[in-house]
C-alpha atoms as a PDB file:
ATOM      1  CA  UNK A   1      -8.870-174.801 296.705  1.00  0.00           C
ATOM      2  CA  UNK A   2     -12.611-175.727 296.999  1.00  0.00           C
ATOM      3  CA  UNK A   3     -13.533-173.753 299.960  1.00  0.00           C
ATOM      4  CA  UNK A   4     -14.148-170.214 300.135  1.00  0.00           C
ATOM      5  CA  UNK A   5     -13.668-169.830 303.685  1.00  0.00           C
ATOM      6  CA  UNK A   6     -10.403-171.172 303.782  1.00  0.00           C
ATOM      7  CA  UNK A   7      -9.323-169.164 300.687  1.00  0.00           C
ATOM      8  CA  UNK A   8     -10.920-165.875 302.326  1.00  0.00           C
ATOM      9  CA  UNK A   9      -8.896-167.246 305.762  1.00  0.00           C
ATOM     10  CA  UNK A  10      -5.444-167.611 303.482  1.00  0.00           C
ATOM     11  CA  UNK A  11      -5.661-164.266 302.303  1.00  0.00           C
ATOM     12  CA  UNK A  12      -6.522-162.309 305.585  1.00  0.00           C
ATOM     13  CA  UNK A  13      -3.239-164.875 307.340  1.00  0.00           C
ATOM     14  CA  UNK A  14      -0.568-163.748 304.319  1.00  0.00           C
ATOM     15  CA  UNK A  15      -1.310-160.043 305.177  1.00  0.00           C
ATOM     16  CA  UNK A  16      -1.513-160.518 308.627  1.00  0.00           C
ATOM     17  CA  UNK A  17      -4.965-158.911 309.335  1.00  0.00           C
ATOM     18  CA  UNK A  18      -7.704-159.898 311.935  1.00  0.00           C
ATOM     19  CA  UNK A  19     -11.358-159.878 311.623  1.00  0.00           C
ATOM     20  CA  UNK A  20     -11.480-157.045 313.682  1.00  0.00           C
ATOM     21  CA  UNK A  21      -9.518-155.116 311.543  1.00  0.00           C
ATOM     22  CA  UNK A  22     -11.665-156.012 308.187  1.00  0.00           C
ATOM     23  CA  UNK A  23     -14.849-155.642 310.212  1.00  0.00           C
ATOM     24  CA  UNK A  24     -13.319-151.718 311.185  1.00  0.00           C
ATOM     25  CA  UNK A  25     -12.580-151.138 308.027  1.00  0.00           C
ATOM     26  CA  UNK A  26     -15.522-152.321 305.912  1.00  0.00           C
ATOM     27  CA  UNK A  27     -17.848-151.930 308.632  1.00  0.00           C
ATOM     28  CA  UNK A  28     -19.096-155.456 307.870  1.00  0.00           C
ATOM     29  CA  UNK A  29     -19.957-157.337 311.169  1.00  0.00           C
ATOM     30  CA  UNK A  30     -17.929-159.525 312.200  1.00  0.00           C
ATOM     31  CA  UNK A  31     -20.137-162.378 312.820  1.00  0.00           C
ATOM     32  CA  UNK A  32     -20.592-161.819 308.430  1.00  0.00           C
ATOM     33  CA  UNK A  33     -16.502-162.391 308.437  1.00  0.00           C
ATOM     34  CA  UNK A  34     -16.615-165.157 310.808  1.00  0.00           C
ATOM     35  CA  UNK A  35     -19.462-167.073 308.308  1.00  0.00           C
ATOM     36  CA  UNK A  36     -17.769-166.738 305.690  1.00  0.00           C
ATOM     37  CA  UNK A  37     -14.408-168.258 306.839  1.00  0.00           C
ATOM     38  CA  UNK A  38     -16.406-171.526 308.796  1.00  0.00           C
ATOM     39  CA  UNK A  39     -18.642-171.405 305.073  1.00  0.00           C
ATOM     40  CA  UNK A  40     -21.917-171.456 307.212  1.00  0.00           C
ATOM     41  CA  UNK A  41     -24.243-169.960 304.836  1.00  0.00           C
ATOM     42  CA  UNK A  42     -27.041-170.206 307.413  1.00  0.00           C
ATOM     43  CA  UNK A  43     -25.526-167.117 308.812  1.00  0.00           C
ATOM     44  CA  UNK A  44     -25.169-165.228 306.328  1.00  0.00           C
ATOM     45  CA  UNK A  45     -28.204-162.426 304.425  1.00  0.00           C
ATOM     46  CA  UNK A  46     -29.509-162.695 300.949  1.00  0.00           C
ATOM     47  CA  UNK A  47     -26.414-163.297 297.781  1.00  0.00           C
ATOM     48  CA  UNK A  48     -26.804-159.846 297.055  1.00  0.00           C
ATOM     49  CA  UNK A  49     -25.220-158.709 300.220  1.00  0.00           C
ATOM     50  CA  UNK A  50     -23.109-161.480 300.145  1.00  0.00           C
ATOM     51  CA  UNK A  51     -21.205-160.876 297.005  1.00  0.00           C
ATOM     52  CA  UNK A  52     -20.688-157.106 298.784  1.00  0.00           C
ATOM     53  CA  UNK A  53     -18.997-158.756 301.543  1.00  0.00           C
ATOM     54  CA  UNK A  54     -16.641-160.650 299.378  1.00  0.00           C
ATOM     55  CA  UNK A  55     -15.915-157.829 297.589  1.00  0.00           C
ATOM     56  CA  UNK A  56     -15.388-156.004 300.553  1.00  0.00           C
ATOM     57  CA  UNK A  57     -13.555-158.347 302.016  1.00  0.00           C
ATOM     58  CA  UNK A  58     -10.695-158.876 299.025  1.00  0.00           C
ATOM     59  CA  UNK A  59     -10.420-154.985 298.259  1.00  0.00           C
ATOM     60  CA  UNK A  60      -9.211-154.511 301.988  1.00  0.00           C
ATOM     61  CA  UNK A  61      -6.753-157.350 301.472  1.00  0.00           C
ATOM     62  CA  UNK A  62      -6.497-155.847 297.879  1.00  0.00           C
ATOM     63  CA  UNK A  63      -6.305-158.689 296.422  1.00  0.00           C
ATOM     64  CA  UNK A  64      -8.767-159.543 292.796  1.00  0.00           C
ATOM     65  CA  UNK A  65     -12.271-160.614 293.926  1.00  0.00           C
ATOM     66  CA  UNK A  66     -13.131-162.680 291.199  1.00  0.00           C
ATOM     67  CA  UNK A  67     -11.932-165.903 292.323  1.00  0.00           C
ATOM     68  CA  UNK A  68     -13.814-166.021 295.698  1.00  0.00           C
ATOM     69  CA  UNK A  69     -16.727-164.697 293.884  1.00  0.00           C
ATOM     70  CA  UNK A  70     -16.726-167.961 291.801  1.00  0.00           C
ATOM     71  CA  UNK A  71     -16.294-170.224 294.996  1.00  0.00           C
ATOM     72  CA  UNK A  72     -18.948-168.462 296.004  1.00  0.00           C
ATOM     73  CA  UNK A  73     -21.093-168.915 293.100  1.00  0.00           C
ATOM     74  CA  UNK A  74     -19.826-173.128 292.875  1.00  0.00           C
ATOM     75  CA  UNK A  75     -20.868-173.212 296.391  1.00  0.00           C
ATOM     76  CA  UNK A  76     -24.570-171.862 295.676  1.00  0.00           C
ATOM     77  CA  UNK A  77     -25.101-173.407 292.446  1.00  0.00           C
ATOM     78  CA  UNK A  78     -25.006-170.466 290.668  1.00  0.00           C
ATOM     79  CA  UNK A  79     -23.175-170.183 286.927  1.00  0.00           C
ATOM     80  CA  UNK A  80     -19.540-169.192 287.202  1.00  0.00           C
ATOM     81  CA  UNK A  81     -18.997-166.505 284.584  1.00  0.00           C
ATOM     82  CA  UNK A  82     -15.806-167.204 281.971  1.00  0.00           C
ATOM     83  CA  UNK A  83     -13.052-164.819 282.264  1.00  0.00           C
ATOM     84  CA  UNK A  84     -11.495-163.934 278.852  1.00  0.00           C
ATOM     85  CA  UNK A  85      -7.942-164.686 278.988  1.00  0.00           C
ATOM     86  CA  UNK A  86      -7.806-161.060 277.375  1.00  0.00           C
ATOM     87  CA  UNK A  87      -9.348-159.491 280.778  1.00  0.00           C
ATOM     88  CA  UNK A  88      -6.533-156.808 282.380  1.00  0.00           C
ATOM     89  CA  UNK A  89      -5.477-157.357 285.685  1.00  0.00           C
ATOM     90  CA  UNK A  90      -4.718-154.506 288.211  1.00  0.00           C
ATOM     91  CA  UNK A  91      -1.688-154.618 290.326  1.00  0.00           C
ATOM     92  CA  UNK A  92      -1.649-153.832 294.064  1.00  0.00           C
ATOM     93  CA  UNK A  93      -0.146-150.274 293.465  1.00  0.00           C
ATOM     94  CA  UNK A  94      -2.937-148.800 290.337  1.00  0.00           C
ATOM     95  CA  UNK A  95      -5.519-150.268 292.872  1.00  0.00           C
ATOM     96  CA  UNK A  96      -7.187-147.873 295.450  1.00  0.00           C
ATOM     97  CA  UNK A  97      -7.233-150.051 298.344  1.00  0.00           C
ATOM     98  CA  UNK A  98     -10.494-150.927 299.423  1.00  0.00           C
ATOM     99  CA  UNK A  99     -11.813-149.046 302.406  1.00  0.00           C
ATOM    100  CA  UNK A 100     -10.980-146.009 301.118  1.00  0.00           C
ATOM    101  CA  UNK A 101     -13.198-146.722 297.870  1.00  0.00           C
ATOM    102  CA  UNK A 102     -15.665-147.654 300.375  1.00  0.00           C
ATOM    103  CA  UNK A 103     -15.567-145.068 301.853  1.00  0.00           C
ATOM    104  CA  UNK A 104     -15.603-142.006 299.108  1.00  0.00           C
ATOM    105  CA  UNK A 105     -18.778-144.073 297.716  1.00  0.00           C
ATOM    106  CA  UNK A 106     -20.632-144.219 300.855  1.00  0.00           C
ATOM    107  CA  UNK A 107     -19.623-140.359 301.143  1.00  0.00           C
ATOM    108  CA  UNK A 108     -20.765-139.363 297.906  1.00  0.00           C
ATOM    109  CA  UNK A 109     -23.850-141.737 297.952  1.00  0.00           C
ATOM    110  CA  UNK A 110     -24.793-140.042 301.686  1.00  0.00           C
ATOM    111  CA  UNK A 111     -24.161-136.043 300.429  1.00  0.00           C
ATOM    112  CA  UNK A 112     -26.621-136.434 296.918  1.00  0.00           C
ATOM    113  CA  UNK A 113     -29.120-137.726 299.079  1.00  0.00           C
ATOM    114  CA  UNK A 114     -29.027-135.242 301.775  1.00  0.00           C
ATOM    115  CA  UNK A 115     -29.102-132.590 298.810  1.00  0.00           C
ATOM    116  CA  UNK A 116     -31.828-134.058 297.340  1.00  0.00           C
ATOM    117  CA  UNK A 117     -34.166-134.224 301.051  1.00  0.00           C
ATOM    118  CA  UNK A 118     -33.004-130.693 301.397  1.00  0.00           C
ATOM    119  CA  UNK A 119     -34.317-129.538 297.498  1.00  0.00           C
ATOM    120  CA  UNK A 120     -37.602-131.619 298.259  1.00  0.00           C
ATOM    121  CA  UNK A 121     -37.929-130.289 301.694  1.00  0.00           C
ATOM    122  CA  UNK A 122     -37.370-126.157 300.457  1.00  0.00           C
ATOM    123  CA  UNK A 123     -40.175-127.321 297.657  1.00  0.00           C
ATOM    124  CA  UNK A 124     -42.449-128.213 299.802  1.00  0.00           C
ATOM    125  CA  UNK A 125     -42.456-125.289 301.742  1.00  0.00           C
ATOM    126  CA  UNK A 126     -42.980-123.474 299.097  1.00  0.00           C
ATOM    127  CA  UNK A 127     -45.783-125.336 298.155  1.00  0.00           C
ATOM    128  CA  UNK A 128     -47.861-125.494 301.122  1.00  0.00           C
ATOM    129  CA  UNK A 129     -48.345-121.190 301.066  1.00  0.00           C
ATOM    130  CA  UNK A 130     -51.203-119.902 302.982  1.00  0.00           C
ATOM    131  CA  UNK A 131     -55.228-120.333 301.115  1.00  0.00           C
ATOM    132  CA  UNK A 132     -56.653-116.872 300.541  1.00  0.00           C
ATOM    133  CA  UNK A 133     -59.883-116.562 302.490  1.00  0.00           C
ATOM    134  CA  UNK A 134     -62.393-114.675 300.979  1.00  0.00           C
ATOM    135  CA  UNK A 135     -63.423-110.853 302.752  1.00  0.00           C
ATOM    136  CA  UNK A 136     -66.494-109.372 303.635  1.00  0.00           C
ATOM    137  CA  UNK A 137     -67.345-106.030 303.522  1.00  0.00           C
ATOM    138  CA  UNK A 138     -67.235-104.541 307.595  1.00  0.00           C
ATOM    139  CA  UNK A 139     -69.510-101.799 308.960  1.00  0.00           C
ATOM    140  CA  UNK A 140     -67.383 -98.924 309.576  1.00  0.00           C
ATOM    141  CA  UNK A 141     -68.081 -99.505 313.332  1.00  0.00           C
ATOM    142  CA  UNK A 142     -66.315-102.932 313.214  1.00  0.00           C
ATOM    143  CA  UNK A 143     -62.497-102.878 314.275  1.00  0.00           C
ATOM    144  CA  UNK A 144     -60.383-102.912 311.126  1.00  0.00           C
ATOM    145  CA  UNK A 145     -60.204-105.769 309.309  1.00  0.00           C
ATOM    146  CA  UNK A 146     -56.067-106.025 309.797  1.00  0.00           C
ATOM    147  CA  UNK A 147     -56.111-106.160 313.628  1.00  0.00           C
ATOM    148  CA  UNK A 148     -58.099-109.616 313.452  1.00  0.00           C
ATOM    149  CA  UNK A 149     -56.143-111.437 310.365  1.00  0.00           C
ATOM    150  CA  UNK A 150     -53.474-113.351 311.108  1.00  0.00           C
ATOM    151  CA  UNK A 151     -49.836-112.681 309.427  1.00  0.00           C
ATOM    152  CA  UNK A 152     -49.238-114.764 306.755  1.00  0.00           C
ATOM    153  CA  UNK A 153     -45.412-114.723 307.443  1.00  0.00           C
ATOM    154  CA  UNK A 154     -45.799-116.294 310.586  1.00  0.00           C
ATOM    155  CA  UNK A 155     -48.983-118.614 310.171  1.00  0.00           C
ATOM    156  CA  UNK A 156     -48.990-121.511 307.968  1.00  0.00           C
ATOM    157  CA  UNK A 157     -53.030-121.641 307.468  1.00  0.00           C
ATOM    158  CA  UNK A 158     -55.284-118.587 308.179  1.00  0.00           C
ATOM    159  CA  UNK A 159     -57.313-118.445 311.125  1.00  0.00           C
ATOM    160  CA  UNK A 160     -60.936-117.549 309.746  1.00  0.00           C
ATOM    161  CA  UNK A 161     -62.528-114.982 312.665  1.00  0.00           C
ATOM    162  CA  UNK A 162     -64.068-112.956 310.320  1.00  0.00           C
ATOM    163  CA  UNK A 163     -67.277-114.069 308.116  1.00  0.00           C
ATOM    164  CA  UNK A 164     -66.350-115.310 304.466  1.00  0.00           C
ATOM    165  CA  UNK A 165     -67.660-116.578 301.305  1.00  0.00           C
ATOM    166  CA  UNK A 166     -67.332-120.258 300.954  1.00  0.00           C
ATOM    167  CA  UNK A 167     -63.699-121.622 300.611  1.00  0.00           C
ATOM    168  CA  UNK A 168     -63.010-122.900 297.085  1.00  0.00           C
ATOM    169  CA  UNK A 169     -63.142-126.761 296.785  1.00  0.00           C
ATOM    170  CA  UNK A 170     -60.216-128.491 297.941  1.00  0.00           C
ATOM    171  CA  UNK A 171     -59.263-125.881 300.938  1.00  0.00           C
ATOM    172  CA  UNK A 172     -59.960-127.675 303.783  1.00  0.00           C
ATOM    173  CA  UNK A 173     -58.021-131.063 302.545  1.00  0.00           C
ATOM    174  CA  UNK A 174     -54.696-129.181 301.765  1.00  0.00           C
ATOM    175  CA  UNK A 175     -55.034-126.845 305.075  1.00  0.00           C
ATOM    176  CA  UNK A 176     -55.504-130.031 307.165  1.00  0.00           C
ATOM    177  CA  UNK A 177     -52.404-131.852 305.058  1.00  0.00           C
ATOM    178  CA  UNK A 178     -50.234-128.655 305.851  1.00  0.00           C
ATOM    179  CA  UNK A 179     -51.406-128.363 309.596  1.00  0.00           C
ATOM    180  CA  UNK A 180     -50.449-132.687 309.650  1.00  0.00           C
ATOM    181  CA  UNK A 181     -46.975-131.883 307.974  1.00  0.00           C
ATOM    182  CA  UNK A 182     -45.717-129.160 310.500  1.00  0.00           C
ATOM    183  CA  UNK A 183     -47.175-131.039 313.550  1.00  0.00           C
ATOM    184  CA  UNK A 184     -44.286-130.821 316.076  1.00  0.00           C
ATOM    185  CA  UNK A 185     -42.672-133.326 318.450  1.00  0.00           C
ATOM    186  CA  UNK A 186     -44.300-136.253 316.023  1.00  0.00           C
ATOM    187  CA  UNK A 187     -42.698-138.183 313.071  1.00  0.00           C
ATOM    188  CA  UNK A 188     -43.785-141.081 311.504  1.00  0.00           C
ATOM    189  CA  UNK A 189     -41.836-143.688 309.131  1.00  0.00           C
ATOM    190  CA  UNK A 190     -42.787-145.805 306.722  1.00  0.00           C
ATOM    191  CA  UNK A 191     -40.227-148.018 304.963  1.00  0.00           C
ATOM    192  CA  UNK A 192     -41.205-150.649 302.054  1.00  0.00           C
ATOM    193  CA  UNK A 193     -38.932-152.982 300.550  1.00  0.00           C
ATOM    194  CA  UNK A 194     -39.474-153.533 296.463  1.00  0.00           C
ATOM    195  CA  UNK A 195     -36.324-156.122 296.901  1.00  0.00           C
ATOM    196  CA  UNK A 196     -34.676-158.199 299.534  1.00  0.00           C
ATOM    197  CA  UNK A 197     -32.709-155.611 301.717  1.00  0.00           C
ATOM    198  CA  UNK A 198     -31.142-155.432 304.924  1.00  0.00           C
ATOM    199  CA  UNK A 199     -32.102-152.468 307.519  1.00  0.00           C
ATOM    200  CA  UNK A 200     -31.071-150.897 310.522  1.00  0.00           C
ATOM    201  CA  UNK A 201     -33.227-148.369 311.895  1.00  0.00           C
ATOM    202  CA  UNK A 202     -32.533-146.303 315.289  1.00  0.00           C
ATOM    203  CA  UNK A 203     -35.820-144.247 316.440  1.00  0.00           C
ATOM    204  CA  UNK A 204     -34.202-140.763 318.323  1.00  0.00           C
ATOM    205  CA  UNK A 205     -31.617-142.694 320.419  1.00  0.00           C
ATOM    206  CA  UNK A 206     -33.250-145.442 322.163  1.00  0.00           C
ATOM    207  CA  UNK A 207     -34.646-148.226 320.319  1.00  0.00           C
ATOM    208  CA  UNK A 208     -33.028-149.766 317.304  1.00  0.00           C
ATOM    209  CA  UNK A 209     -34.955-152.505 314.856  1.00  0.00           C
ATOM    210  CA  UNK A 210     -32.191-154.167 312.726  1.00  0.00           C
ATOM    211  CA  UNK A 211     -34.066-156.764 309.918  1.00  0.00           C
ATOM    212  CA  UNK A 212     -33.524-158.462 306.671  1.00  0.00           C
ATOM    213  CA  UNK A 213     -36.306-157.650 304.634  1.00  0.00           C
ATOM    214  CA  UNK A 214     -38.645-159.783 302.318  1.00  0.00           C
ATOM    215  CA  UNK A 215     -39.925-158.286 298.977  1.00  0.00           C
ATOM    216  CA  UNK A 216     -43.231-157.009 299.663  1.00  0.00           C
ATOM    217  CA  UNK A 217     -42.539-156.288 303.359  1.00  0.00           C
ATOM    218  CA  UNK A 218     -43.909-152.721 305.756  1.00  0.00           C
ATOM    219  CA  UNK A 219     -42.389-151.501 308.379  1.00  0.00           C
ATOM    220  CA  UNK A 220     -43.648-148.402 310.119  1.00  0.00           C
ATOM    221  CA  UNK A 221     -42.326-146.522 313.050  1.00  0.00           C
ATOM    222  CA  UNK A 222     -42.808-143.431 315.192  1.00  0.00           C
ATOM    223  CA  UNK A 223     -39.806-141.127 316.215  1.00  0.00           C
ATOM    224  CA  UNK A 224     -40.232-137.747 319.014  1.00  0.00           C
ATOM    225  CA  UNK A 225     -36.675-136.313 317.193  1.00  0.00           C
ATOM    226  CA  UNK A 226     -35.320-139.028 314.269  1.00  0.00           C
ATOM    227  CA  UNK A 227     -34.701-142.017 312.707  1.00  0.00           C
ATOM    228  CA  UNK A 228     -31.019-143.207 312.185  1.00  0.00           C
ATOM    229  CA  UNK A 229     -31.057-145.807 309.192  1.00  0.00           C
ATOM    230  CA  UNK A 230     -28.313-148.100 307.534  1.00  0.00           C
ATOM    231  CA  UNK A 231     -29.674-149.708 304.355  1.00  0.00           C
ATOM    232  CA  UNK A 232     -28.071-152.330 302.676  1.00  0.00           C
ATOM    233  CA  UNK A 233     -29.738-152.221 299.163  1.00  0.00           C
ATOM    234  CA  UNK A 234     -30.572-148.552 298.564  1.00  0.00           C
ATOM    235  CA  UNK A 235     -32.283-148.731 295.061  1.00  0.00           C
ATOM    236  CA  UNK A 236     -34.671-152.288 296.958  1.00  0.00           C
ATOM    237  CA  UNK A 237     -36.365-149.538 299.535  1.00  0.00           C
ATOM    238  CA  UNK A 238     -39.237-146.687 298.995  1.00  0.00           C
ATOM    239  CA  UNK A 239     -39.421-144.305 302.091  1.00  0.00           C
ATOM    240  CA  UNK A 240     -42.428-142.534 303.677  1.00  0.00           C
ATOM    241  CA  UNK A 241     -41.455-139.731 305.753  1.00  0.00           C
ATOM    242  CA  UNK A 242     -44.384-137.907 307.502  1.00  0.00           C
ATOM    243  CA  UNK A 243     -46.451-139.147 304.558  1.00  0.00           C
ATOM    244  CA  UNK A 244     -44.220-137.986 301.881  1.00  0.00           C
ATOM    245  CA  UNK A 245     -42.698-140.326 299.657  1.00  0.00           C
ATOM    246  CA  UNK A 246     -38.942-139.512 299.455  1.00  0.00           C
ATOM    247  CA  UNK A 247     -36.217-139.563 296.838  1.00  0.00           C
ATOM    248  CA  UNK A 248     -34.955-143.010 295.858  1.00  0.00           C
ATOM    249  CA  UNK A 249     -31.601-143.265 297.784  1.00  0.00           C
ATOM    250  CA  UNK A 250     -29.434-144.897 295.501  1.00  0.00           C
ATOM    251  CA  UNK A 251     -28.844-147.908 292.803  1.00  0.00           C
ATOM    252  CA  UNK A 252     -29.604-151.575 293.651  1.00  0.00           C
ATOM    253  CA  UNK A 253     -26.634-153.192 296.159  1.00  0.00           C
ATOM    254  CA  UNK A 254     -25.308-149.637 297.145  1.00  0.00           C
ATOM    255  CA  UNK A 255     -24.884-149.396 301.235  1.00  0.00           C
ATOM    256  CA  UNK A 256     -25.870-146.381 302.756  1.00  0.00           C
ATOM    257  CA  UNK A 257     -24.851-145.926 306.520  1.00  0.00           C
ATOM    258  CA  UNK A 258     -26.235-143.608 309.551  1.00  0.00           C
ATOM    259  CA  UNK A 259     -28.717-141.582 306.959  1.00  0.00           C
ATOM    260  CA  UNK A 260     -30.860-138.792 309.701  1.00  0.00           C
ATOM    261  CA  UNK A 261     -34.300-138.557 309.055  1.00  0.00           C
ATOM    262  CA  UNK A 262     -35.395-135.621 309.055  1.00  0.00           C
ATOM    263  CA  UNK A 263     -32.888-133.733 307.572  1.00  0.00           C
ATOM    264  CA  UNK A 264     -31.215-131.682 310.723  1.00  0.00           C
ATOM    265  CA  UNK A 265     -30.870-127.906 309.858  1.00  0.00           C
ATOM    266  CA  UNK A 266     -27.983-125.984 310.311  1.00  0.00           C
ATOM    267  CA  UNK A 267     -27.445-124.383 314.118  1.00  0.00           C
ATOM    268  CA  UNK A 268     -30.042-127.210 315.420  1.00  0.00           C
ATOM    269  CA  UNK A 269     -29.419-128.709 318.704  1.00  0.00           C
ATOM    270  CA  UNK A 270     -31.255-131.592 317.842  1.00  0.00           C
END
């Protein structure tokens, strides 16, 4: 059989599956599933992506990958890879079947990465502590110094009523950087992609901007509450959130669905 679609077709028939059930399951769209079948290319994202379909696809129907991979690969040109006759073959019952590998990855991939905003997020607070502004001595007369100081505990930068010694370089940059960091009801993101990836992105829970992205290509948006993304390629994207560069998000091809930005903390009604 020299077509993939009709081999993918064949498969999904014997087990007695629609689209609609593979496109539940894998949460690939449907109009992916339907190009593949009717082998329109023209339809379909970069190979990268691709191959995750196909994968997806077969594991669902658990059923070996490999040989629609390589109809794949005849179709585009690309060099079929020889299978040692040696290679082990898994039967139906020591496979996992396919959405549920799906979907521990995607779980696993979703919870390091909301560990690592929150450990990034708890450093920078720590970082961004109050600059010490410099005293001078009062006349007695003067009210007391304490009454006119702001709390440190509740302010993020001090509020300078009193007259002081010049501020040691650098003050004024990282108050104004703190001040932009904890402006409310404003968020700004800033997505660039380092390799072709595909990206949904939902600003609070209006607009959504869904894209296959060039190398070399910025997108920037501006959210009142927060962005909702789905990223096909998680190691071909570098986020800006706020103007802070965040954590890569995974390795190259891994899918990462309905990430929050920013991180929601617990007992918000956001």
């Amino acid at each position: 059989m020299n077509s993939l679609g009709l081999y993918l077709r064949g498969l999904r028939e014997a087990k007695g599956m629609s689209l609609d059930d593979i496109a539940r399951s894998t949460r690939v769209g449907r109009r992916h599933l339907e190009a593949l079948e009717e082998d329109t290319p023209g339809e379909l994202p970069a190979p990268v992506f691709v191959k995750g379909f196909i994968r997806a696809y077969c594991e669902f129907l658990e059923c070996p990958p490999d040989h629609a991979l390589d109809l794949y690969r005849e179709s585009t040109g690309e060099p079929v890879p020889a299978h040692g006759p040696g290679r082990p073959l898994l039967s139906g019952r020591s496979r996992l079947s396919g959405p549920l590998v799906i979907s521990v990855v995607l779980f696993v991939v979703l919870g390091l990465s909301l560990l690592v905003l929150r450990v990034g997020l708890q450093s920078s607070r720590k970082s961004a502590s109050p600059v010490p502004v410099a005293r001078e001595d009062v006349p007695k007369a003067a009210p007391p110094v304490s009454s006119s100081m702001p709390n440190p505990a509740k302010a993020p930068a001090p509020a300078a009523v009193l007259p002081a010694a010049p501020a040691p370089p650098g003050t004024s940059d990282a108050t104004a950087s703190a001040a932009a960091e904890t402006k409310p009801g404003s968020h700004h993101l800033v997505v660039r992609a380092v390799e072709p990836t595909w990206l949904r992105v939902q600003v609070d829970d209006g607009r959504v901007a869904e894209e296959l992205l060039p190398t070399g290509a910025v997108r920037e948006w501006n959210a009142t509450k927060r962005f909702t993304l789905t990223v096909g390629n998680a190691g071909g994207v570098e986020i800006d959130l706020n103007g802070k560069r965040l954590p890569s998000l995974g390795a190259s091809g891994a899918v990462i669905q309905r990430l929050v930005l920013p991180l929601e903390q617990p007992g918000s009604g956001s």
